[in-house]
PDB file of N, CA and C in Angstrom:
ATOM      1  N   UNK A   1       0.854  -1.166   0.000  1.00  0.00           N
ATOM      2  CA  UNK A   1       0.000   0.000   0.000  1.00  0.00           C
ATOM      3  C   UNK A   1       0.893   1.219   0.000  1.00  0.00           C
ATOM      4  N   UNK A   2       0.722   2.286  -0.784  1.00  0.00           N
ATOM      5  CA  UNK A   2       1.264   3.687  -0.741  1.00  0.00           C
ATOM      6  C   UNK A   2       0.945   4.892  -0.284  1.00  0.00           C
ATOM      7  N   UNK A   3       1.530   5.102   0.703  1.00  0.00           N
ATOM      8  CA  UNK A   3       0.965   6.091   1.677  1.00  0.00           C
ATOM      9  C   UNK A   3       2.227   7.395   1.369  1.00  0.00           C
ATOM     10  N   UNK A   4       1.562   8.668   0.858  1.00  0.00           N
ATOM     11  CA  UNK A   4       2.244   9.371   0.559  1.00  0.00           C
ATOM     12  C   UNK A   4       2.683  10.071   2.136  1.00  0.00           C
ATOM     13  N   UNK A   5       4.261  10.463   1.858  1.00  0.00           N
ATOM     14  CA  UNK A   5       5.020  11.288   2.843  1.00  0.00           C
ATOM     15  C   UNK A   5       4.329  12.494   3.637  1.00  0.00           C
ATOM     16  N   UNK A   6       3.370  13.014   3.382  1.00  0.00           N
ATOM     17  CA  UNK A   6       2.889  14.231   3.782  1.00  0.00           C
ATOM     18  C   UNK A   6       1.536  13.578   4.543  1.00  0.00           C
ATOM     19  N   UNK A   7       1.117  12.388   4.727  1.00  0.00           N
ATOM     20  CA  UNK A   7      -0.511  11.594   4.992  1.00  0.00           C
ATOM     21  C   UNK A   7       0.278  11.753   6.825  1.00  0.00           C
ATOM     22  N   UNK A   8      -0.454  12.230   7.704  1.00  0.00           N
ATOM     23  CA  UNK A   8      -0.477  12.174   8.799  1.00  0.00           C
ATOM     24  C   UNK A   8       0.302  10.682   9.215  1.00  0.00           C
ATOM     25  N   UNK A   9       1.033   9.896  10.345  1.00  0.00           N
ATOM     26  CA  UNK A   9       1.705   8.792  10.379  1.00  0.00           C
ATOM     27  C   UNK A   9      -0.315   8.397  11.141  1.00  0.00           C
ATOM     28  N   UNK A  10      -0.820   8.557  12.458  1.00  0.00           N
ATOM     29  CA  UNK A  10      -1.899   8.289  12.860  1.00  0.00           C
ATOM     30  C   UNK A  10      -2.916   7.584  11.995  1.00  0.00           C
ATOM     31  N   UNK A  11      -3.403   8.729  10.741  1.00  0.00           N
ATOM     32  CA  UNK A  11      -4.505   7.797  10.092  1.00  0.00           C
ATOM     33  C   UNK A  11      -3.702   7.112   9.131  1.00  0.00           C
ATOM     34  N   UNK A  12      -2.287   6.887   8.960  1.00  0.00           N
ATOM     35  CA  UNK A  12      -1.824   5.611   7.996  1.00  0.00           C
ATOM     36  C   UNK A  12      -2.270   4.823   8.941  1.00  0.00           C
ATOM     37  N   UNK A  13      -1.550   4.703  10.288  1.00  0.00           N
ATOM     38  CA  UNK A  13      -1.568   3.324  11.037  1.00  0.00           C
ATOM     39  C   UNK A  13      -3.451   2.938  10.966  1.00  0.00           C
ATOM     40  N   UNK A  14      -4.413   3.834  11.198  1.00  0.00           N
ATOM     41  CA  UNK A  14      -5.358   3.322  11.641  1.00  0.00           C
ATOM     42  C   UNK A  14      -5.985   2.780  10.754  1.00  0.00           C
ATOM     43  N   UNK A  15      -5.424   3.362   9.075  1.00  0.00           N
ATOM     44  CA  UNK A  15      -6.046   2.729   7.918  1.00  0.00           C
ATOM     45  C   UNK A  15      -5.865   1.428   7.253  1.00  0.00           C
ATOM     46  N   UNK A  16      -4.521   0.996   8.072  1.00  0.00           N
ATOM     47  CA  UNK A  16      -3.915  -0.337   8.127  1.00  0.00           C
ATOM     48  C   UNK A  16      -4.590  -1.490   8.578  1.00  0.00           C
ATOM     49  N   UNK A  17      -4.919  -0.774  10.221  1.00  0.00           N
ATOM     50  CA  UNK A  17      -5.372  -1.472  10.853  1.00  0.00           C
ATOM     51  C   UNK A  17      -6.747  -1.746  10.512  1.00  0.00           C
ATOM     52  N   UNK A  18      -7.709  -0.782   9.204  1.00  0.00           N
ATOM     53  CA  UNK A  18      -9.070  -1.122   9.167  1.00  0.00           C
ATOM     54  C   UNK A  18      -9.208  -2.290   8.110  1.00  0.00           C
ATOM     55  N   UNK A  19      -8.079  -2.153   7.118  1.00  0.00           N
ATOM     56  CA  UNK A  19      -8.101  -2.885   6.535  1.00  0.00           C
ATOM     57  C   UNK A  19      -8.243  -4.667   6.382  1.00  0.00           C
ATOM     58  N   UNK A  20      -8.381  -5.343   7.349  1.00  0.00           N
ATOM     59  CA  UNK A  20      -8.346  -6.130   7.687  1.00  0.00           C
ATOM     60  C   UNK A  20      -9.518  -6.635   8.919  1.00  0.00           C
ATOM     61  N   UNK A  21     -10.515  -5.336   9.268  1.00  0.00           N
ATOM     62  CA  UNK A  21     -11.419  -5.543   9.874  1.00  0.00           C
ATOM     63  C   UNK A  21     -12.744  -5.779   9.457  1.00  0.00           C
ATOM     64  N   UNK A  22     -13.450  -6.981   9.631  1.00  0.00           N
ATOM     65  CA  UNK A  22     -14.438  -7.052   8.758  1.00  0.00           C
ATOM     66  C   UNK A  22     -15.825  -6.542   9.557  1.00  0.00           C
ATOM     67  N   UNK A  23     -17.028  -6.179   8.753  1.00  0.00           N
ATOM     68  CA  UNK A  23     -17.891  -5.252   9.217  1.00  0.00           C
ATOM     69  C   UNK A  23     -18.762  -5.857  10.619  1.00  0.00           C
ATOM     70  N   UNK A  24     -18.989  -4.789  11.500  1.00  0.00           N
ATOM     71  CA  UNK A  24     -19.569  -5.237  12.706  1.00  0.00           C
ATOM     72  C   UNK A  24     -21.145  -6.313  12.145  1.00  0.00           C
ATOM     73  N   UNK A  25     -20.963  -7.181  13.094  1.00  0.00           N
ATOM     74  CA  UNK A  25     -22.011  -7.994  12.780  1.00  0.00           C
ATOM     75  C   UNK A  25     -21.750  -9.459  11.449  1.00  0.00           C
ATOM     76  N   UNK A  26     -20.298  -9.105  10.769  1.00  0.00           N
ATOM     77  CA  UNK A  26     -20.554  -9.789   9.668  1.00  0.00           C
ATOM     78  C   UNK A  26     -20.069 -11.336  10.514  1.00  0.00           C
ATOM     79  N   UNK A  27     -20.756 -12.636   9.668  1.00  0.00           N
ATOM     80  CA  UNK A  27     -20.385 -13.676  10.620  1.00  0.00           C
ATOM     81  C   UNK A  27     -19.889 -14.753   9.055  1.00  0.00           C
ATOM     82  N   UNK A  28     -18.584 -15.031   9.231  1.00  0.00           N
ATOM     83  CA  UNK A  28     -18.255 -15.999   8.547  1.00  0.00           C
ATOM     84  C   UNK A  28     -18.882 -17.226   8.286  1.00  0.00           C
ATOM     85  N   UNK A  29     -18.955 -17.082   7.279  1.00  0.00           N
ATOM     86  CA  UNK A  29     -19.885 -18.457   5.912  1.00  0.00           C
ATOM     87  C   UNK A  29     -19.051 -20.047   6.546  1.00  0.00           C
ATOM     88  N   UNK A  30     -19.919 -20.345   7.177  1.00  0.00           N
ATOM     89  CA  UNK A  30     -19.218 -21.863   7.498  1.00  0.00           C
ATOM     90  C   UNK A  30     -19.232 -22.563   6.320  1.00  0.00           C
ATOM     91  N   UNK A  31     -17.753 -23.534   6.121  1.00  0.00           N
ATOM     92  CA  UNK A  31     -17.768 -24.350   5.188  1.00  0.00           C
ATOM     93  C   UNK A  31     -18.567 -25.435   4.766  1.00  0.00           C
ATOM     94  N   UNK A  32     -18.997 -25.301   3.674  1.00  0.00           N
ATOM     95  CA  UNK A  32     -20.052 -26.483   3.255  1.00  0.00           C
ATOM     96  C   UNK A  32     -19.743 -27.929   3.539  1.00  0.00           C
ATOM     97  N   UNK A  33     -20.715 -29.013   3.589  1.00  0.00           N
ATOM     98  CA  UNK A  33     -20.044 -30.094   3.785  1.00  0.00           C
ATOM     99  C   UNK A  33     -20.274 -30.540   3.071  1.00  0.00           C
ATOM    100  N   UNK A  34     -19.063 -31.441   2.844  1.00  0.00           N
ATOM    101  CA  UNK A  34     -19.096 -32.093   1.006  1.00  0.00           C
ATOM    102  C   UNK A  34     -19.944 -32.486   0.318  1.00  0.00           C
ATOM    103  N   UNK A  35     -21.029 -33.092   0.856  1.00  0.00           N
ATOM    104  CA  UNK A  35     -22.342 -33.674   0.237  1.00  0.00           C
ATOM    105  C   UNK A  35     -23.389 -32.155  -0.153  1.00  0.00           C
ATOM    106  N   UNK A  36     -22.849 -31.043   0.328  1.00  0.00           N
ATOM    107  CA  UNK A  36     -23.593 -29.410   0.127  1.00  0.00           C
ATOM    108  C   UNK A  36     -22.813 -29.587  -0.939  1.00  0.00           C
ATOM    109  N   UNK A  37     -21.257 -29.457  -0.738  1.00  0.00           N
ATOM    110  CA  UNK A  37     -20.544 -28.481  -2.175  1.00  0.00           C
ATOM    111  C   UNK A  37     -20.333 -29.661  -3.285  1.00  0.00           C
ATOM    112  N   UNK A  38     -20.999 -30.960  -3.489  1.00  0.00           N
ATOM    113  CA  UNK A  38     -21.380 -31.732  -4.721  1.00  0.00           C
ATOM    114  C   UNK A  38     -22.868 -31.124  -4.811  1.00  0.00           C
ATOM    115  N   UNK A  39     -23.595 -31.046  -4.353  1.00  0.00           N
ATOM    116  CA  UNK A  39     -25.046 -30.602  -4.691  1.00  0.00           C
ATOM    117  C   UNK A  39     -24.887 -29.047  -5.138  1.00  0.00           C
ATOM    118  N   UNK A  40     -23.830 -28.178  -4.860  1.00  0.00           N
ATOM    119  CA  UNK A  40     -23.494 -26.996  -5.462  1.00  0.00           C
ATOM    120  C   UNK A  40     -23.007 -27.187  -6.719  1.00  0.00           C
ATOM    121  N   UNK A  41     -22.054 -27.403  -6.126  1.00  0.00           N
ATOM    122  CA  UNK A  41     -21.448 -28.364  -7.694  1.00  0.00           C
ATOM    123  C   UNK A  41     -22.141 -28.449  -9.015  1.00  0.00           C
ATOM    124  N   UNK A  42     -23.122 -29.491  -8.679  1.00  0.00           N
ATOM    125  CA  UNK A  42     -23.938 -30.308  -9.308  1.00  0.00           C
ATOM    126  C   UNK A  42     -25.236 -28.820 -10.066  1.00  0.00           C
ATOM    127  N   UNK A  43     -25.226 -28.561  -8.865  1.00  0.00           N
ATOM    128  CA  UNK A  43     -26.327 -27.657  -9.559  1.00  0.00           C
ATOM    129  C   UNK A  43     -25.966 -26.402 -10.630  1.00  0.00           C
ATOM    130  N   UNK A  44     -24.927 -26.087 -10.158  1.00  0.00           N
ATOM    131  CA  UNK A  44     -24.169 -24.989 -10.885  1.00  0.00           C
ATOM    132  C   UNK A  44     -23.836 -25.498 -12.672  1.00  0.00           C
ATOM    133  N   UNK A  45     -23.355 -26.941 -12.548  1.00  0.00           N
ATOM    134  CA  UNK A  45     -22.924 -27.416 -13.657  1.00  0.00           C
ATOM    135  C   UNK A  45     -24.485 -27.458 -14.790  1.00  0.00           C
ATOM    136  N   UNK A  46     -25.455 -28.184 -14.090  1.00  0.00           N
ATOM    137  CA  UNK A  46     -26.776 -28.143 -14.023  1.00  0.00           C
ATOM    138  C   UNK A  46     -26.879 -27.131 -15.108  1.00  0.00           C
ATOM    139  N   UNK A  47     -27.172 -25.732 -14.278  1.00  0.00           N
ATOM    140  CA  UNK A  47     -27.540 -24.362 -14.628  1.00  0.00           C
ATOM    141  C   UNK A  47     -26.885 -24.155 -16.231  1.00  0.00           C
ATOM    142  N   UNK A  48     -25.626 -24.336 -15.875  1.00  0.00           N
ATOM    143  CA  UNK A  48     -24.475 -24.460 -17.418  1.00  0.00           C
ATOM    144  C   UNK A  48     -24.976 -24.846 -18.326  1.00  0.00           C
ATOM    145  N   UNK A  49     -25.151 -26.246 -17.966  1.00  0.00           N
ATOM    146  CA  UNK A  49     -25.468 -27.026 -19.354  1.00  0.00           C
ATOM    147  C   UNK A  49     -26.651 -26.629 -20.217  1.00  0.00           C
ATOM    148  N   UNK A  50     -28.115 -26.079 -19.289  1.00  0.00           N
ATOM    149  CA  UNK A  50     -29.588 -25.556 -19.687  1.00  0.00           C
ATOM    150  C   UNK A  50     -29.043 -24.634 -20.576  1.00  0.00           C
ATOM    151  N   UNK A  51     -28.115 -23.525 -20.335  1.00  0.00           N
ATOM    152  CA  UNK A  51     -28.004 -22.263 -20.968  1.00  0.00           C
ATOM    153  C   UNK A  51     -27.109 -22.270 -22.330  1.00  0.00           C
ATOM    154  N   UNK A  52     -26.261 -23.660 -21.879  1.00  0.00           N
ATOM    155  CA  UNK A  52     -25.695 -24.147 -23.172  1.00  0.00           C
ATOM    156  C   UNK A  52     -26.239 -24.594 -24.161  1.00  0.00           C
ATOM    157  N   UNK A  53     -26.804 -25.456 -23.797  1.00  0.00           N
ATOM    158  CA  UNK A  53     -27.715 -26.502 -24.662  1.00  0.00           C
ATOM    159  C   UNK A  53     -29.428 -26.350 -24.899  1.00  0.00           C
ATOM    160  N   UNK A  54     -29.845 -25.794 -24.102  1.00  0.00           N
ATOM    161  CA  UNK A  54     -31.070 -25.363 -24.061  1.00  0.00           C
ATOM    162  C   UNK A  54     -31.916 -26.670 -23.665  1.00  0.00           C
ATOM    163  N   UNK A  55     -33.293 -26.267 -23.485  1.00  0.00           N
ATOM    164  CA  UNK A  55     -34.173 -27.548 -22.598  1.00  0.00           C
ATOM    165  C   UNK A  55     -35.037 -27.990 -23.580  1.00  0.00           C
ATOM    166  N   UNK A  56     -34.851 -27.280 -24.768  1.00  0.00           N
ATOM    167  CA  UNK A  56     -35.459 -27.838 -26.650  1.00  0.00           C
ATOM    168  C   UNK A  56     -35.532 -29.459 -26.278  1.00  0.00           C
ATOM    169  N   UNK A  57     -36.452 -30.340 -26.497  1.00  0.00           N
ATOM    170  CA  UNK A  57     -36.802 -31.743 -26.494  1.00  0.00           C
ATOM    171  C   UNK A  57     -36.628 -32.251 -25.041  1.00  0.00           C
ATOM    172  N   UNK A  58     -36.235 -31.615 -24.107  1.00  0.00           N
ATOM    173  CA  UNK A  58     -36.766 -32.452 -22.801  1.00  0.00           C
ATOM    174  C   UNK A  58     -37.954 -32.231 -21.886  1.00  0.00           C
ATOM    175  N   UNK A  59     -38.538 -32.999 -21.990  1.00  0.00           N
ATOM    176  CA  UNK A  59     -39.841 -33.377 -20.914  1.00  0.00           C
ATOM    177  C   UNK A  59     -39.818 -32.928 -19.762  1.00  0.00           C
ATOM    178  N   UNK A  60     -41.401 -32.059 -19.319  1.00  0.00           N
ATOM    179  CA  UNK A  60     -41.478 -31.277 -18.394  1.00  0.00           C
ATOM    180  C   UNK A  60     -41.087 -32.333 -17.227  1.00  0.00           C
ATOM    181  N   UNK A  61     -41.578 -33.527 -17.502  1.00  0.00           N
ATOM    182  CA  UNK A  61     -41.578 -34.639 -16.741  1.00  0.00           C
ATOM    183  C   UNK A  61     -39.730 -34.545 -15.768  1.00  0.00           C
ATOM    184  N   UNK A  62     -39.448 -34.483 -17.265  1.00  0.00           N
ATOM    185  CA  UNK A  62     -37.510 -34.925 -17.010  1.00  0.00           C
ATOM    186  C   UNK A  62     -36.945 -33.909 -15.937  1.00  0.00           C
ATOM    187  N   UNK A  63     -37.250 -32.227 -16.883  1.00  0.00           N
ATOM    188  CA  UNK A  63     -37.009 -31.400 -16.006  1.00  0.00           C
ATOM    189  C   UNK A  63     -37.595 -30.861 -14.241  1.00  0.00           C
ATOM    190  N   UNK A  64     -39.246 -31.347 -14.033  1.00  0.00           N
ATOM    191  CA  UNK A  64     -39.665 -31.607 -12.726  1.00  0.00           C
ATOM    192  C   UNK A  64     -38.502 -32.644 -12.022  1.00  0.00           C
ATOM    193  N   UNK A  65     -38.507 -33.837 -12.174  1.00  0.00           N
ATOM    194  CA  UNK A  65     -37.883 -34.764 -11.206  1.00  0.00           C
ATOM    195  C   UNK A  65     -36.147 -33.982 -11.117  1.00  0.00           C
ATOM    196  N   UNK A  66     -35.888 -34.154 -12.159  1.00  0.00           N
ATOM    197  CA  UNK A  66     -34.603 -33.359 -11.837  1.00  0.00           C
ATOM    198  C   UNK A  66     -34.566 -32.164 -10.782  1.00  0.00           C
ATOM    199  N   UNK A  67     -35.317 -31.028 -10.966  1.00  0.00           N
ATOM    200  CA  UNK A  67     -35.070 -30.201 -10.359  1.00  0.00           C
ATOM    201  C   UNK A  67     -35.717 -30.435  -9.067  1.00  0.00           C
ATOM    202  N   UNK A  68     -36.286 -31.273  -8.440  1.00  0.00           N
ATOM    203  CA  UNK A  68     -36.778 -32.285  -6.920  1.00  0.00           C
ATOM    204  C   UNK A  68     -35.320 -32.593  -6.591  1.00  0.00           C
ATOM    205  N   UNK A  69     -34.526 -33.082  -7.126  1.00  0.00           N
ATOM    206  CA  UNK A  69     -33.368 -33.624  -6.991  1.00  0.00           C
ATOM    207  C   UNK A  69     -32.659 -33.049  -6.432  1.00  0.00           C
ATOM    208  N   UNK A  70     -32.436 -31.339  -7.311  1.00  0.00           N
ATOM    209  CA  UNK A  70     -31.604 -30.397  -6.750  1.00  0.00           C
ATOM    210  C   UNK A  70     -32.072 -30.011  -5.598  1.00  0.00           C
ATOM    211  N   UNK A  71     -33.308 -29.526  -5.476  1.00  0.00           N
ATOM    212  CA  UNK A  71     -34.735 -28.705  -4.203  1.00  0.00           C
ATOM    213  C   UNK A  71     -33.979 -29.503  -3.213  1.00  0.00           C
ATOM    214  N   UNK A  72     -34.093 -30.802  -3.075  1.00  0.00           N
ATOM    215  CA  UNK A  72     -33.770 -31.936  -1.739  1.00  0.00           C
ATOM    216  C   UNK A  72     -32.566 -31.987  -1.584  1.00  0.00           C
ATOM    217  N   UNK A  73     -31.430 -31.539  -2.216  1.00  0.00           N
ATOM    218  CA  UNK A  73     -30.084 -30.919  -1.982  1.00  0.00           C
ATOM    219  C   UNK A  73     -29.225 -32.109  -2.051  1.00  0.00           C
ATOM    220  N   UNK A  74     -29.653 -32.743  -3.358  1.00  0.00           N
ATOM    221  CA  UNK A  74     -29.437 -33.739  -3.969  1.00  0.00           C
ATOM    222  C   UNK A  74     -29.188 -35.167  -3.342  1.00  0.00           C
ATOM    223  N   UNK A  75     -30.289 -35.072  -2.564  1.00  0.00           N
ATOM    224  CA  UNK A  75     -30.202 -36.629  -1.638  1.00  0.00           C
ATOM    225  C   UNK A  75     -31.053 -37.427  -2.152  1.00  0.00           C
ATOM    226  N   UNK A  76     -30.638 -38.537  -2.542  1.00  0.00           N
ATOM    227  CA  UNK A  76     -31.476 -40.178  -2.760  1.00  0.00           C
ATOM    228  C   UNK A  76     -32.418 -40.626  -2.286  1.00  0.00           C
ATOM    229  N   UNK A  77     -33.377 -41.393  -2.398  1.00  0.00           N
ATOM    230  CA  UNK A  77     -32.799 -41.466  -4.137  1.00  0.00           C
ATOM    231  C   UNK A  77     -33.922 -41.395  -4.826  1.00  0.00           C
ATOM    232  N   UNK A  78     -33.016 -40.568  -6.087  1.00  0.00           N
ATOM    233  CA  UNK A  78     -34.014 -40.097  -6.880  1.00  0.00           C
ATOM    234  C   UNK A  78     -33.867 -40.909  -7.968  1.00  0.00           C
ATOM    235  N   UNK A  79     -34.981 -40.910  -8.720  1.00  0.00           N
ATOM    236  CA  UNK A  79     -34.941 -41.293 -10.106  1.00  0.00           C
ATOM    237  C   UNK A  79     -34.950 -40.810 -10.875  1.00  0.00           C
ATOM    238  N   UNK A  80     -34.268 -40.088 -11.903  1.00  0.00           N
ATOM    239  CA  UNK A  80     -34.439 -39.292 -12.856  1.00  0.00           C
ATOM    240  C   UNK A  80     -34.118 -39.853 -14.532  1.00  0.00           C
ATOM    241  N   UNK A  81     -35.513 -40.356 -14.709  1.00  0.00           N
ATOM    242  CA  UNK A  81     -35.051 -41.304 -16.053  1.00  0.00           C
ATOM    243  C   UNK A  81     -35.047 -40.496 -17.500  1.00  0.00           C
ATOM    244  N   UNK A  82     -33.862 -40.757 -17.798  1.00  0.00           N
ATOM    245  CA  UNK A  82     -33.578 -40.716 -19.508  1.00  0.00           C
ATOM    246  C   UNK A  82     -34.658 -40.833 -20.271  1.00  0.00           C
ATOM    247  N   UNK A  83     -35.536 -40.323 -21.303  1.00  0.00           N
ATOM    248  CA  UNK A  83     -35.991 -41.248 -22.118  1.00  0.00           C
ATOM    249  C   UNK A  83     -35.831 -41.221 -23.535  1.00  0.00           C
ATOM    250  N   UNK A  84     -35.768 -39.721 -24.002  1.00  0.00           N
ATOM    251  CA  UNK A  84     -35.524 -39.255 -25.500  1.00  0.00           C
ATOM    252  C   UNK A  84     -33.822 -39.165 -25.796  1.00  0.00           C
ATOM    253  N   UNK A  85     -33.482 -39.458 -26.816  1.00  0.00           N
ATOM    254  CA  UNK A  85     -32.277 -39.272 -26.849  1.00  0.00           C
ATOM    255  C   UNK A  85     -31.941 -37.599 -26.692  1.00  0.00           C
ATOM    256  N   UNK A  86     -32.091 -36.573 -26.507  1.00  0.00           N
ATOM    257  CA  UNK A  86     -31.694 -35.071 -25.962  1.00  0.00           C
ATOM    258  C   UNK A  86     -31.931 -35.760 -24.459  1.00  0.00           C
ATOM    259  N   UNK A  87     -32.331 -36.073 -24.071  1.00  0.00           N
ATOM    260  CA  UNK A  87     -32.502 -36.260 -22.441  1.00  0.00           C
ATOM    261  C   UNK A  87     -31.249 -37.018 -22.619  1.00  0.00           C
ATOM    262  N   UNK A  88     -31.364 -38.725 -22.652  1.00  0.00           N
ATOM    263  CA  UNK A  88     -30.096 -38.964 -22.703  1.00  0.00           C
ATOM    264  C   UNK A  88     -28.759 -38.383 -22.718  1.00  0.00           C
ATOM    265  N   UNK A  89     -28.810 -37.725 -23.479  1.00  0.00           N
ATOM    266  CA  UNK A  89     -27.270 -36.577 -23.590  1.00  0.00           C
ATOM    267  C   UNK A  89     -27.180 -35.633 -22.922  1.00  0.00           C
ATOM    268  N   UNK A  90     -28.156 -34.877 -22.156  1.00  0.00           N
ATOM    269  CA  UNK A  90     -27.931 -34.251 -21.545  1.00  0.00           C
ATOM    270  C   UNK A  90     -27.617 -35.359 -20.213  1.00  0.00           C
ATOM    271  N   UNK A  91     -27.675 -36.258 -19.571  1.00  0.00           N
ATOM    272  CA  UNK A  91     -27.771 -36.916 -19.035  1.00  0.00           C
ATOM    273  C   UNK A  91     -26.617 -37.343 -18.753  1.00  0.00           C
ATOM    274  N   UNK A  92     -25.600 -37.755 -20.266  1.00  0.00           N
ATOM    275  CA  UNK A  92     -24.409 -38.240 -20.194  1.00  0.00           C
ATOM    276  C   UNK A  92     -23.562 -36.785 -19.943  1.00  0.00           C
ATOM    277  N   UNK A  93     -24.107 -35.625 -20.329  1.00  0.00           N
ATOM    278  CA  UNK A  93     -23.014 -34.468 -20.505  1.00  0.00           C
ATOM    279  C   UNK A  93     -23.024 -34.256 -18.862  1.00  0.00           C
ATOM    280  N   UNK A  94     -23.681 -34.154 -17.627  1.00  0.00           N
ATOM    281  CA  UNK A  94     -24.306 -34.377 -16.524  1.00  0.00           C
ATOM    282  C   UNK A  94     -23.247 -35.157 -15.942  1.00  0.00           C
ATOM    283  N   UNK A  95     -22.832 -36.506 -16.156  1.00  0.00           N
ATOM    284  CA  UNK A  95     -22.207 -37.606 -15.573  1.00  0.00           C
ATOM    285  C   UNK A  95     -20.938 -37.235 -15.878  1.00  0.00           C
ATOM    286  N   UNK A  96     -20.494 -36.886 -17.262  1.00  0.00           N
ATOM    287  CA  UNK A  96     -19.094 -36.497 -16.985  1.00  0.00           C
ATOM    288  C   UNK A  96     -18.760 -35.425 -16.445  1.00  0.00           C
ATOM    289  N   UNK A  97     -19.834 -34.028 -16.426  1.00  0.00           N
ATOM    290  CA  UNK A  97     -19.534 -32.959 -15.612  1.00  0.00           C
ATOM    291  C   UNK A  97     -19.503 -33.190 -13.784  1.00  0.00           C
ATOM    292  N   UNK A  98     -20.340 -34.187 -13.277  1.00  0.00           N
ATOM    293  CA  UNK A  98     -20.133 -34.549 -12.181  1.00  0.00           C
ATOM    294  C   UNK A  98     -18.806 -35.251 -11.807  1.00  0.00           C
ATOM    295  N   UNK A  99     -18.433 -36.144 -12.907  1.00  0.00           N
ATOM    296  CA  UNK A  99     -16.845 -37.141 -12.566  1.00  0.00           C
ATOM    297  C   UNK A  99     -16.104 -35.687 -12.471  1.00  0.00           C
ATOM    298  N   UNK A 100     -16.142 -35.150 -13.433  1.00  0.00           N
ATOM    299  CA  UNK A 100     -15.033 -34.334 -13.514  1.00  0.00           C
ATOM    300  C   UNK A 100     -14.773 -33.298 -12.122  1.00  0.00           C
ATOM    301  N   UNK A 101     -15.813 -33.160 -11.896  1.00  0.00           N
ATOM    302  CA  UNK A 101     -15.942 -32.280 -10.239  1.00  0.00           C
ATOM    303  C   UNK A 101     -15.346 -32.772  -9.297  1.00  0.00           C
ATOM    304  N   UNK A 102     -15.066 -34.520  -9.131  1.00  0.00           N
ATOM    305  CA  UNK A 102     -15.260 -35.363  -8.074  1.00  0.00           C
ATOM    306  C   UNK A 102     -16.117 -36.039  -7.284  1.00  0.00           C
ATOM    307  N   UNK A 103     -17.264 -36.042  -8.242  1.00  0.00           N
ATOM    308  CA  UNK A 103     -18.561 -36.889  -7.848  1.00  0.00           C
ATOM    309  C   UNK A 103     -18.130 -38.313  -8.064  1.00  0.00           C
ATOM    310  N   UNK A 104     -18.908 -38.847  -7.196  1.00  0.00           N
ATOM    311  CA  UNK A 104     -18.818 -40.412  -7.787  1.00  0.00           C
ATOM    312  C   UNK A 104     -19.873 -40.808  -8.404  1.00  0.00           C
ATOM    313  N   UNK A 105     -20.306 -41.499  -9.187  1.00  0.00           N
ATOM    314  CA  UNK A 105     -21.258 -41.662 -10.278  1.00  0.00           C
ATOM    315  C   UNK A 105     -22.203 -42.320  -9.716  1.00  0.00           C
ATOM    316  N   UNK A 106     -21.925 -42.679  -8.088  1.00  0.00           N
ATOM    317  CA  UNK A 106     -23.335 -42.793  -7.382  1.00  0.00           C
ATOM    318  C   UNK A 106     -24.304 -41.946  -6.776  1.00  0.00           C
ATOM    319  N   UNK A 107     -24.046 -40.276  -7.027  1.00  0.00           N
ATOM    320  CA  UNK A 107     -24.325 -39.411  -6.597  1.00  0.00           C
ATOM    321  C   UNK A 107     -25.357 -39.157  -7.163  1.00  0.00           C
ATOM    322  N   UNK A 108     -25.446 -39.524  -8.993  1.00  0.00           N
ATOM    323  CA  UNK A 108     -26.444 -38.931  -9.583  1.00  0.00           C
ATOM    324  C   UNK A 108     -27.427 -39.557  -9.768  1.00  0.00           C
ATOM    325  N   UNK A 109     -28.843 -38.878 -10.309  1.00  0.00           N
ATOM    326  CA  UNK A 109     -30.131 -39.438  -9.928  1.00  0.00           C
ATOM    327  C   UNK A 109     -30.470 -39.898 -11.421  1.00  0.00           C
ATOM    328  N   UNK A 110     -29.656 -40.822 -12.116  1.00  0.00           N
ATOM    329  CA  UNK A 110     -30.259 -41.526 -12.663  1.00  0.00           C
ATOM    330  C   UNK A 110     -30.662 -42.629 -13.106  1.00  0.00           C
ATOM    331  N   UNK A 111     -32.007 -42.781 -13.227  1.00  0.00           N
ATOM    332  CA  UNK A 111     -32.714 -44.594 -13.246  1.00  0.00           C
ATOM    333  C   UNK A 111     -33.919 -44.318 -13.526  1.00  0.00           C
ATOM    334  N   UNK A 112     -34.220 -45.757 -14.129  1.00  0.00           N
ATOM    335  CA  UNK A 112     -35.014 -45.370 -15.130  1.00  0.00           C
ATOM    336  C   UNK A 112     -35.840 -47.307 -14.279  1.00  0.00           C
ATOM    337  N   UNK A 113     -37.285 -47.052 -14.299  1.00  0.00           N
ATOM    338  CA  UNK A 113     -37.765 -48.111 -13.632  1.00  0.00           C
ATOM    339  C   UNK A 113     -37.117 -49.231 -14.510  1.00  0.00           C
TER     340      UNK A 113
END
């Protein structure tokens, strides 16, 4: 930080010292627990893929259960079955975006009766 020669020495020090003070009342974000930051994860990637690919040929059906999936903060078990090939693929694009996160491929909700 550059504190010009002529700045009082007092409000350098005290501006130092504010710097590093965070606002009255503010309370640090406890860390998620891993089964939160895969369901973050998950959902975020989620969000991606819709805006990428668009929801053109999938079933309100597909997109309801799915998004139950996310709502319940992605706890089991869900079923979220494939049926059209655009579902399918979005499905597979889904599974490798989860591996790739560090999901294990038992995380995701899909099955099909």
């Amino acid at each position: 930080m550059f504190i010009p020669s002529h700045f009082p020495a007092g409000l350098a020090c005290a501006a130092l010292l504010m710097v590093g003070v965070a606002a009255p009342g503010a309370q640090p974000s406890s860390p998620r627990s891993w089964t939160e930051e895969k369901c973050h994860r998950y959902s975020q990637g989620w969000d991606e893929a819709l805006k990428r690919h668009g929801t053109s040929g999938l079933a309100p059906e597909f997109l309801a259960a799915h998004g139950r999936f996310i709502a319940g903060g992605c706890l089991g078990p869900a079923r979220v079955c494939p049926r059209s090939a655009r579902e399918t693929d979005l499905a597979n694009i889904m599974t490798v975006r989860a591996l790739n996160a560090g999901m294990a491929s038992t995380f995701l909700p899909w099955g099909c009766p």
